[in-house]
C-alpha atoms as a PDB file:
ATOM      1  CA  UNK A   1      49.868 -31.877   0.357  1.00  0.00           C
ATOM      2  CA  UNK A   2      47.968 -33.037  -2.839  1.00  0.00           C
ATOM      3  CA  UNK A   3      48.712 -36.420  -3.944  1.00  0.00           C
ATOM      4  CA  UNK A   4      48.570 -34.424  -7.554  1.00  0.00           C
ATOM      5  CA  UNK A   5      52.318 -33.216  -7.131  1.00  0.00           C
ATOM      6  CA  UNK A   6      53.564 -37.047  -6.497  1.00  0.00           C
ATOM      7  CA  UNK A   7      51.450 -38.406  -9.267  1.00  0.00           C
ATOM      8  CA  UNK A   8      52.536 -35.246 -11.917  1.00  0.00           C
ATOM      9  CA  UNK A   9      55.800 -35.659 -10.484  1.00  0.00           C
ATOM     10  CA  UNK A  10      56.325 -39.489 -11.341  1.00  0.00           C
ATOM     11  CA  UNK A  11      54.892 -38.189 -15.061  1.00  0.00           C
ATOM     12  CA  UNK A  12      57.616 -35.742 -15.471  1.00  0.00           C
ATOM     13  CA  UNK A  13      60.495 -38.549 -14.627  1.00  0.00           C
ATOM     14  CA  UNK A  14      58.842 -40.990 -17.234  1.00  0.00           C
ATOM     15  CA  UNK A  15      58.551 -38.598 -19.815  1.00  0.00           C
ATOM     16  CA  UNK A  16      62.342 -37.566 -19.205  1.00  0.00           C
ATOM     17  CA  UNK A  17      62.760 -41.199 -20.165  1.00  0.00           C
ATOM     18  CA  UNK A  18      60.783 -41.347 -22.793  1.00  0.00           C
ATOM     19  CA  UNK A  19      62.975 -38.167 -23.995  1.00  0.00           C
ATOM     20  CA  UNK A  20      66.305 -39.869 -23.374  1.00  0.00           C
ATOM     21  CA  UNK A  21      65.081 -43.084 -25.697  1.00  0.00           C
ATOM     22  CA  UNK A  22      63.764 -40.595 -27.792  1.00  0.00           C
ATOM     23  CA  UNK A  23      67.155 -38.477 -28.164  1.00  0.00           C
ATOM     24  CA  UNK A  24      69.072 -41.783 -28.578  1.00  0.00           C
ATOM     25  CA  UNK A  25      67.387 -42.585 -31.652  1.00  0.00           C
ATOM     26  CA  UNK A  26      67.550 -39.398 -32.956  1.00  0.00           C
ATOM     27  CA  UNK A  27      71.602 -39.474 -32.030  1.00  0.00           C
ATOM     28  CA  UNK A  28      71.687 -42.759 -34.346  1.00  0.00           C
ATOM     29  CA  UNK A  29      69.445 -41.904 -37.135  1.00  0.00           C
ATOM     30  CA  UNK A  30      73.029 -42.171 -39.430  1.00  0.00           C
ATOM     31  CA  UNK A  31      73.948 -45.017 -37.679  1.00  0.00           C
ATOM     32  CA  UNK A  32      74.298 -48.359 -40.036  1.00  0.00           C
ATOM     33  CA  UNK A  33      71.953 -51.058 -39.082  1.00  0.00           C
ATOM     34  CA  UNK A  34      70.326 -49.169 -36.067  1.00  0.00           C
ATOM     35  CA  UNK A  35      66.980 -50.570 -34.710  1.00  0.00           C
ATOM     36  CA  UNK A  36      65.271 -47.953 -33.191  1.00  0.00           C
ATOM     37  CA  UNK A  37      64.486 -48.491 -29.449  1.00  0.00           C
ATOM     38  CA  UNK A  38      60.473 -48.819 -28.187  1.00  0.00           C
ATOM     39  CA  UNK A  39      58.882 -46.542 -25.604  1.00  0.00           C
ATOM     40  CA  UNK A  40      55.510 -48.009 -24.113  1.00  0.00           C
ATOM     41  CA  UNK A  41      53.392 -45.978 -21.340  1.00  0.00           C
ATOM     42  CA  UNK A  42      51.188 -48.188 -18.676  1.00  0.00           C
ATOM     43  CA  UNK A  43      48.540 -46.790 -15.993  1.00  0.00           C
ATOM     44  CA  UNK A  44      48.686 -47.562 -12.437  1.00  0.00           C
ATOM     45  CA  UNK A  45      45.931 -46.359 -10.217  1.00  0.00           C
ATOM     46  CA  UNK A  46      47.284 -44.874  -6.851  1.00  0.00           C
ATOM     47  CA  UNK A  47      46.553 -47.496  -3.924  1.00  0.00           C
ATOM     48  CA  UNK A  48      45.301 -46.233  -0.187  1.00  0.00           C
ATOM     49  CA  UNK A  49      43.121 -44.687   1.927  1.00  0.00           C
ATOM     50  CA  UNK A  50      39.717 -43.191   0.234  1.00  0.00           C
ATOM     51  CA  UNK A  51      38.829 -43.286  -3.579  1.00  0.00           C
ATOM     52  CA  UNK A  52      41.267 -44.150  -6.280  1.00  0.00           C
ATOM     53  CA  UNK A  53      41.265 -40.989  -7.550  1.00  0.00           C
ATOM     54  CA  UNK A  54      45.276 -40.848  -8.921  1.00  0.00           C
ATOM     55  CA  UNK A  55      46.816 -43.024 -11.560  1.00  0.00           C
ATOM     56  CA  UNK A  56      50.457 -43.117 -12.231  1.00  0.00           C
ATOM     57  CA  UNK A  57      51.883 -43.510 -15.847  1.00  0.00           C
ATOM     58  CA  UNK A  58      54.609 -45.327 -16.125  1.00  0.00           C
ATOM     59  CA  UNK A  59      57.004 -46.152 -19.057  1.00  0.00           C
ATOM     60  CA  UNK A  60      58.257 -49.039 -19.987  1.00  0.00           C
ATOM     61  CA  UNK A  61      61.018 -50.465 -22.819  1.00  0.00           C
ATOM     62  CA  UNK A  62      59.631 -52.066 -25.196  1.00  0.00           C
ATOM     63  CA  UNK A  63      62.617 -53.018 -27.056  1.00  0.00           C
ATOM     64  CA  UNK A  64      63.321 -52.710 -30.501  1.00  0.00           C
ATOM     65  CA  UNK A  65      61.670 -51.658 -33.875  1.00  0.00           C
ATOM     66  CA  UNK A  66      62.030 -54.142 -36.475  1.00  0.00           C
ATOM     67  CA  UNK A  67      61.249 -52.053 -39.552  1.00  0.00           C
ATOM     68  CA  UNK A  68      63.690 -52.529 -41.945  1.00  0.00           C
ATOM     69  CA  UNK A  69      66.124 -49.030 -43.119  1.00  0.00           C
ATOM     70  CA  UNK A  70      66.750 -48.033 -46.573  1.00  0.00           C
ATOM     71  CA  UNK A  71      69.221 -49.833 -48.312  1.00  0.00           C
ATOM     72  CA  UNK A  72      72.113 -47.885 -50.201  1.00  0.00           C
ATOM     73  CA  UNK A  73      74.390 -48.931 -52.347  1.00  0.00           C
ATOM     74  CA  UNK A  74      77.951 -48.283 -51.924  1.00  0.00           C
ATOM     75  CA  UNK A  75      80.266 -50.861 -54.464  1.00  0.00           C
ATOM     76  CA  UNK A  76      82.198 -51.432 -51.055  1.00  0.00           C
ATOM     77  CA  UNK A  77      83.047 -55.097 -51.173  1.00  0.00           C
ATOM     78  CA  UNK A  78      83.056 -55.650 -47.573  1.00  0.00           C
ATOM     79  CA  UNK A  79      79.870 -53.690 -47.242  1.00  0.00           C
ATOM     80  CA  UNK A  80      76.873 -56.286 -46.999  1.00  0.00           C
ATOM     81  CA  UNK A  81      72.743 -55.615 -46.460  1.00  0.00           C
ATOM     82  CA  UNK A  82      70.457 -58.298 -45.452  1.00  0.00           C
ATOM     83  CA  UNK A  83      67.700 -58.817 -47.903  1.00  0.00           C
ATOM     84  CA  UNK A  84      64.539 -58.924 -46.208  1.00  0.00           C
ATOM     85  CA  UNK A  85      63.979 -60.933 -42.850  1.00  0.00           C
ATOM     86  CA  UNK A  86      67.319 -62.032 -41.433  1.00  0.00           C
ATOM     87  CA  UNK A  87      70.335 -61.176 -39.343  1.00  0.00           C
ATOM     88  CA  UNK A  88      74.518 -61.829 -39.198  1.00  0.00           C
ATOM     89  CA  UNK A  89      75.610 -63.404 -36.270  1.00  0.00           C
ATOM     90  CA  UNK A  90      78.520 -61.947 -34.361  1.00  0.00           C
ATOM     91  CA  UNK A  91      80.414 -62.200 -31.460  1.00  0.00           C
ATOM     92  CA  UNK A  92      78.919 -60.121 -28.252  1.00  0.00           C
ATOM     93  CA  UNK A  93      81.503 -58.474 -25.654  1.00  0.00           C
ATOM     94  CA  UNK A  94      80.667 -61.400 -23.658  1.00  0.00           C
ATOM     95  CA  UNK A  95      81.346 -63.931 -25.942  1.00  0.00           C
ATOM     96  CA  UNK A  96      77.821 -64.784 -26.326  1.00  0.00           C
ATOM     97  CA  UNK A  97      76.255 -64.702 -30.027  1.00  0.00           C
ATOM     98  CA  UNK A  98      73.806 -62.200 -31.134  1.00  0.00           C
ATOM     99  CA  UNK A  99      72.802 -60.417 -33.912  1.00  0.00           C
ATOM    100  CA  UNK A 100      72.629 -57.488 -36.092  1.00  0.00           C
ATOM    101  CA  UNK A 101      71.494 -55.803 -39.326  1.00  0.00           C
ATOM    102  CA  UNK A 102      74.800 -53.718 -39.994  1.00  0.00           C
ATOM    103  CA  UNK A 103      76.813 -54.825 -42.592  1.00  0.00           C
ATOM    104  CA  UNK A 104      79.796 -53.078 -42.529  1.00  0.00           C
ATOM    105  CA  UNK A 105      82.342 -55.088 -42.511  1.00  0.00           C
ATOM    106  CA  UNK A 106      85.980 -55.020 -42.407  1.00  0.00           C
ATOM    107  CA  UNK A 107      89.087 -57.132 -41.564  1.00  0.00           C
ATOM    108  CA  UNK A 108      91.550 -56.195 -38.888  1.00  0.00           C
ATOM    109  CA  UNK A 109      95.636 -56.596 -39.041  1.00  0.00           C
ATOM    110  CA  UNK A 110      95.202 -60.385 -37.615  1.00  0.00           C
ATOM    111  CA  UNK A 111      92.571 -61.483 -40.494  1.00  0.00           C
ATOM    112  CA  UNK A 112      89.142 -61.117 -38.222  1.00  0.00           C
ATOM    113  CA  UNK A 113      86.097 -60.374 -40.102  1.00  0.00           C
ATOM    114  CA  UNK A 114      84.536 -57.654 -37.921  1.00  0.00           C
ATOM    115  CA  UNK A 115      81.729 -55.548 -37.976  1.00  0.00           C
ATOM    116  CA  UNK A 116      82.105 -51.555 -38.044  1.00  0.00           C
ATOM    117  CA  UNK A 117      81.064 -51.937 -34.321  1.00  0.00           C
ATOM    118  CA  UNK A 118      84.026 -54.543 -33.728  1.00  0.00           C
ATOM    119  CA  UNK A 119      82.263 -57.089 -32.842  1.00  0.00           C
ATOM    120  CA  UNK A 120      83.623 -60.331 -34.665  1.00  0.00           C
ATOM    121  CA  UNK A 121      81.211 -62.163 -37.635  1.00  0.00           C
ATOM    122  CA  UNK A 122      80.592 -65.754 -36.922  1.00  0.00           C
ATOM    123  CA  UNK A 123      80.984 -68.158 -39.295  1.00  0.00           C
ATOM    124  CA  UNK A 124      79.511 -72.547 -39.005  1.00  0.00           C
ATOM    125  CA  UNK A 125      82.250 -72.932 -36.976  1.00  0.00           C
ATOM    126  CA  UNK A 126      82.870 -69.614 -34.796  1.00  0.00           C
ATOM    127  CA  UNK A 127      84.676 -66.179 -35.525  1.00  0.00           C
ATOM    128  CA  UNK A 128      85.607 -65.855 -39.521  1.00  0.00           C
ATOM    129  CA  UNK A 129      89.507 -65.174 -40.309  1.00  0.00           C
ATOM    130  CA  UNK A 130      90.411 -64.720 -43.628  1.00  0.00           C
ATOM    131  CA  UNK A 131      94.012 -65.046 -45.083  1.00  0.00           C
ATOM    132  CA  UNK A 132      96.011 -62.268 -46.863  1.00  0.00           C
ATOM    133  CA  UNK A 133      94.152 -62.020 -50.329  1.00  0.00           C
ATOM    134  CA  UNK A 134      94.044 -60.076 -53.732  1.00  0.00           C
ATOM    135  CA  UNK A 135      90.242 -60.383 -54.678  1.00  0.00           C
ATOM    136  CA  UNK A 136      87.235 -60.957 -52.118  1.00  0.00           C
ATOM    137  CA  UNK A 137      83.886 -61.702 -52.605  1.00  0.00           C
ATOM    138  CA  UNK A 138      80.972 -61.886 -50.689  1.00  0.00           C
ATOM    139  CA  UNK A 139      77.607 -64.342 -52.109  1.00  0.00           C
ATOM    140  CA  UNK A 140      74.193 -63.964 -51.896  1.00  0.00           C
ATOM    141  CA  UNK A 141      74.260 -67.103 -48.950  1.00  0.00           C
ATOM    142  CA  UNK A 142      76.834 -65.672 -46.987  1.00  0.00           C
ATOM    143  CA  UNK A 143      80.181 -67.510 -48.811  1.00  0.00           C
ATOM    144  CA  UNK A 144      83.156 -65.806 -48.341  1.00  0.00           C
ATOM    145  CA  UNK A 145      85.917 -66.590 -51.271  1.00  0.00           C
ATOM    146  CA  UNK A 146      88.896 -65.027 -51.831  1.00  0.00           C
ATOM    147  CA  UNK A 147      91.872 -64.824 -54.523  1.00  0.00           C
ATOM    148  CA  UNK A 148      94.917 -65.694 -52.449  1.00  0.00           C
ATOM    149  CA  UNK A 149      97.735 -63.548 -53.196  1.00  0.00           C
ATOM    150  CA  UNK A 150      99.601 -64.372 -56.168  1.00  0.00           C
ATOM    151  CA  UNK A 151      97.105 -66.960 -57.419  1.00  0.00           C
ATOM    152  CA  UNK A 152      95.464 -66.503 -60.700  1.00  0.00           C
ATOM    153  CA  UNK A 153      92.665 -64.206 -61.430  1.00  0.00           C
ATOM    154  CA  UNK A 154      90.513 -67.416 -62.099  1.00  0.00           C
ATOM    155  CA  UNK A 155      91.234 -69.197 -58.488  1.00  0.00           C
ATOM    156  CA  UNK A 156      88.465 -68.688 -56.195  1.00  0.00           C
ATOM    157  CA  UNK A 157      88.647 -70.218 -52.716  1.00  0.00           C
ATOM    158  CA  UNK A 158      85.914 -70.399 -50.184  1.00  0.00           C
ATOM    159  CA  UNK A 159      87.378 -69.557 -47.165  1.00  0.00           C
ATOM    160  CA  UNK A 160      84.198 -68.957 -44.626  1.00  0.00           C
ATOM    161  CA  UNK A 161      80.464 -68.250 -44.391  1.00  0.00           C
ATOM    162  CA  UNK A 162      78.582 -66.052 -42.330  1.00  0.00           C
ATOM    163  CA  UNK A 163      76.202 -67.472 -40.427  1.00  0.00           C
ATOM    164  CA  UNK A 164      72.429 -65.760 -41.049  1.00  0.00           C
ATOM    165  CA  UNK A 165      70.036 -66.255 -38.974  1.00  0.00           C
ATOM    166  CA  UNK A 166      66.173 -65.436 -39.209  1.00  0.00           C
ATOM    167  CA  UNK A 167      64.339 -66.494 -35.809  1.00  0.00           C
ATOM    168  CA  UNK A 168      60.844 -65.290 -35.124  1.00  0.00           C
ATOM    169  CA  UNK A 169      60.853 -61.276 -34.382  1.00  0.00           C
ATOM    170  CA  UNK A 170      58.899 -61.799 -31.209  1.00  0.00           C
ATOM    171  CA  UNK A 171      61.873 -63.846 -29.792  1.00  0.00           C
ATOM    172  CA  UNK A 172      64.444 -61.296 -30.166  1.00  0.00           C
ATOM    173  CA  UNK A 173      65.605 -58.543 -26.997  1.00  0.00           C
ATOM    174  CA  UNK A 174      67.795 -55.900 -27.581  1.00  0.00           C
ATOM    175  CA  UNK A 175      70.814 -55.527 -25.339  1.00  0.00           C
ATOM    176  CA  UNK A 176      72.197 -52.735 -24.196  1.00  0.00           C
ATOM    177  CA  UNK A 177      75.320 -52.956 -26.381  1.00  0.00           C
ATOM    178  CA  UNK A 178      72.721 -52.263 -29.160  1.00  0.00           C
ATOM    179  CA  UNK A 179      72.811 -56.276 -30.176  1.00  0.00           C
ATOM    180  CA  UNK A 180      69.832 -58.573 -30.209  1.00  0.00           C
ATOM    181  CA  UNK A 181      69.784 -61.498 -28.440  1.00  0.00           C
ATOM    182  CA  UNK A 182      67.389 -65.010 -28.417  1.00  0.00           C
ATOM    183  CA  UNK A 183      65.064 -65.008 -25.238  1.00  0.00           C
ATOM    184  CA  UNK A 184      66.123 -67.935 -24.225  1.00  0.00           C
ATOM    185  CA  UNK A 185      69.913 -67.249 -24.586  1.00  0.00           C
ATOM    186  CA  UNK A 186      70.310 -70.056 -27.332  1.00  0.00           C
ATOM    187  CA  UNK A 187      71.965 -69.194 -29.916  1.00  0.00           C
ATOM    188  CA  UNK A 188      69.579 -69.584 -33.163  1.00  0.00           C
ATOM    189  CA  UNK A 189      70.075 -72.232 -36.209  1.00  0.00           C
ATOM    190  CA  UNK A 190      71.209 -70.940 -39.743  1.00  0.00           C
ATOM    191  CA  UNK A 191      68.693 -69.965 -41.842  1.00  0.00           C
ATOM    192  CA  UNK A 192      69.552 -70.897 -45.927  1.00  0.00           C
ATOM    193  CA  UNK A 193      66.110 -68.139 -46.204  1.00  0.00           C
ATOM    194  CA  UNK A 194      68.499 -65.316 -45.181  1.00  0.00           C
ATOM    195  CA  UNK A 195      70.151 -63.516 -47.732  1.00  0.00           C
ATOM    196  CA  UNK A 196      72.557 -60.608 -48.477  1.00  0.00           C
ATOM    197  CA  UNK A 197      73.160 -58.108 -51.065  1.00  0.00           C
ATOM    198  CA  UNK A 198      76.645 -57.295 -51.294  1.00  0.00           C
ATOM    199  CA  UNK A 199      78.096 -53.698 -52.222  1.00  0.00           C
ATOM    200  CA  UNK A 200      75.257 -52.476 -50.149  1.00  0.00           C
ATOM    201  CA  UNK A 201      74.303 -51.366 -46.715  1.00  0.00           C
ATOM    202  CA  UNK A 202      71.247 -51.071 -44.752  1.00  0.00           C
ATOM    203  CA  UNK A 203      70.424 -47.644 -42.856  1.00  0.00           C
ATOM    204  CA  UNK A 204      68.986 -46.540 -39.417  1.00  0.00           C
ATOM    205  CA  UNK A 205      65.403 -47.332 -39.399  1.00  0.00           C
ATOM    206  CA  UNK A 206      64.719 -44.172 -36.937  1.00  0.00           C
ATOM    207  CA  UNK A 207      62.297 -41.752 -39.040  1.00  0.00           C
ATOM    208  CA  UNK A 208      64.165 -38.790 -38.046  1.00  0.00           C
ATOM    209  CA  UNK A 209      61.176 -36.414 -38.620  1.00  0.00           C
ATOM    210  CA  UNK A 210      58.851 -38.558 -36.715  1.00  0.00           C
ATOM    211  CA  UNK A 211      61.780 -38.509 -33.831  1.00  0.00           C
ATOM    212  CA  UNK A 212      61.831 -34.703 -33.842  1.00  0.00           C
ATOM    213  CA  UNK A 213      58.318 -34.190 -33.764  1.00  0.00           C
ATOM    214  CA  UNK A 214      58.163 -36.540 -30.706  1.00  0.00           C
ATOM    215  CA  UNK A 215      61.392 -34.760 -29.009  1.00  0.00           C
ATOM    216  CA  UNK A 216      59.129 -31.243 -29.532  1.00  0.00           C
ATOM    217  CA  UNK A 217      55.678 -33.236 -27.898  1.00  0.00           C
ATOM    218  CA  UNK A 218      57.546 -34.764 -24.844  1.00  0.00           C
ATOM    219  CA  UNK A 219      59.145 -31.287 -24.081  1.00  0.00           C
ATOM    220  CA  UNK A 220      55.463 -29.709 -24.064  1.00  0.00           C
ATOM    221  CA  UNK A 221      54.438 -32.236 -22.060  1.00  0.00           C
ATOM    222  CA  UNK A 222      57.172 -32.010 -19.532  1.00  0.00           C
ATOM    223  CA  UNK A 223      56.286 -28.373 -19.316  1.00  0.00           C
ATOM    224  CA  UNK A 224      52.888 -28.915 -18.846  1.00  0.00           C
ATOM    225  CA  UNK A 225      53.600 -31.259 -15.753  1.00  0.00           C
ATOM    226  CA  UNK A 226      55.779 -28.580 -14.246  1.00  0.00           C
ATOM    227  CA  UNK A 227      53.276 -26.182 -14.656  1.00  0.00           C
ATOM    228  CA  UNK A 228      50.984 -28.427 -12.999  1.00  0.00           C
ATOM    229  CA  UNK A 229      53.290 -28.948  -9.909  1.00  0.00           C
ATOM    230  CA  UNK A 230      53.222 -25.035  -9.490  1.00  0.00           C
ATOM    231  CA  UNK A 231      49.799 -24.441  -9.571  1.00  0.00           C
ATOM    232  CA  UNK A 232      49.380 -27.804  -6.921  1.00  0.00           C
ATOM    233  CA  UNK A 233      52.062 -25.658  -4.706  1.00  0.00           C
ATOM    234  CA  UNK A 234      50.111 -22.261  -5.323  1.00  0.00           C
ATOM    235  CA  UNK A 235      46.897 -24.016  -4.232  1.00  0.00           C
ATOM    236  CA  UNK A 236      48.477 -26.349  -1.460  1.00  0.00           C
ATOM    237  CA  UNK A 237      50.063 -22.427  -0.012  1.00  0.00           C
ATOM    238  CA  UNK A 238      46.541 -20.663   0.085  1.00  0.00           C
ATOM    239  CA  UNK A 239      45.080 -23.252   1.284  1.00  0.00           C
ATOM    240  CA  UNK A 240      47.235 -23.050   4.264  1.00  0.00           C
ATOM    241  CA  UNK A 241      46.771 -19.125   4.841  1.00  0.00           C
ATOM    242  CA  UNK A 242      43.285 -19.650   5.083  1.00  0.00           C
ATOM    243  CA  UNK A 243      43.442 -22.459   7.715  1.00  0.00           C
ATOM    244  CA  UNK A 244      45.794 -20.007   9.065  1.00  0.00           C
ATOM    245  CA  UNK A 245      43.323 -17.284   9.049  1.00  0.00           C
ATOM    246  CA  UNK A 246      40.861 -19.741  10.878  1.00  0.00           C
END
């Protein structure tokens, strides 16, 4: 049998991957803060016996985008979009710290400053609670203050500030819980460069034309490379009737 139906094969399962990346960013093009995920392709010439007539193509992650979404405005006071090059730090499932560009915040029943996700905001000195309050701001630096409850409208008290981060992009990963993560696993110094724009919130960066357009080109292609492995069957069958005939 041709090696052609191995090779187009292997094409058709990296272009289903490259469709399921694809479709995931498409699924999140609404989603708050979402970096879109990278898809890069890689050619691998067949190794054994006679010429190297076959390459392989395989795909490979190549994590995240780090163009920045529109920003919206919403007058949400918990609601909080990093201007320019930065990121909040929260609290990972694991317990590790890692980052993100969504800045939808809210506070549970127990005072935790969490982001839409859940995951909990970290503060200088680890996950930000606030107490019960009447009035809550958010500053440009990350500075939490709040009006305690039955305190007067002029009492302001700082209460917290989120730690921002800005490390260089090419040391970032993206986990698979959608978080990004140092290289090195350590967690990254405050940056006073980072800023936020409160009563605002920072969209998907996934074009979602651009995704659709690529959704419509990997489906040709996949059809193309089944195609392929019919006519490599078709030929691989007549070939054998006339050996057969012989």
């Amino acid at each position: 049998m041709d090696r052609v139906l191995f090779v187009i094969g292997n094409a058709g399962k990296q272009l289903m991957h490259a469709q399921a990346v694809n479709s995931h960013n498409l699924a999140n093009a609404n989603t708050v803060g979402f970096q879109a995920d990278l898809v890069n392709y890689q050619t691998q010439i067949v190794k054994g016996a006679g010429h190297e007539t076959r390459a392989f193509a395989t795909a490979h992650d190549e994590g995240a985008s780090f163009e920045k979404g529109n920003i919206q405005s919403t007058g949400r006071t918990l609601d909080v979009a990093v201007n320019g090059d930065g990121w909040i730090s929260v609290q990972a499932p694991d317990g590790s710290e890692a980052y993100t560009r969504a800045g939808n915040l809210r506070v549970n029943i127990n005072g935790q400053l969490l982001t839409g996700a859940g995951h909990a905001v970290l503060g200088e000195a680890g996950p930000i609670v606030i107490p019960e309050y009447e009035k809550l701001e958010i500053g440009l630096d990350g500075t939490i203050s709040v009006r305690p409850i039955g305190q007067q409208a002029s009492t302001l008290a700082e209460v917290g500030r989120i730690k921002l981060v800005s490390p260089q992009l090419d040391q970032l990963v993206k986990g698979d819980d959608g978080l990004l993560r140092t290289r090195d696993q350590v967690p990254a110094e405050a940056s006073s460069d980072a800023t936020l724009i409160s009563g605002a919130l920072e969209g998907s960066n996934v074009n979602s034309v651009e995704a659709l357009v690529n959704m419509i080109g990997i489906a040709r292609q996949f059809e193309i490379a089944v195609k392929i492995m019919s006519t490599a069957k078709e030929m691989d069958e007549r070939t054998t009737q006339l050996v057969n005939l012989g």
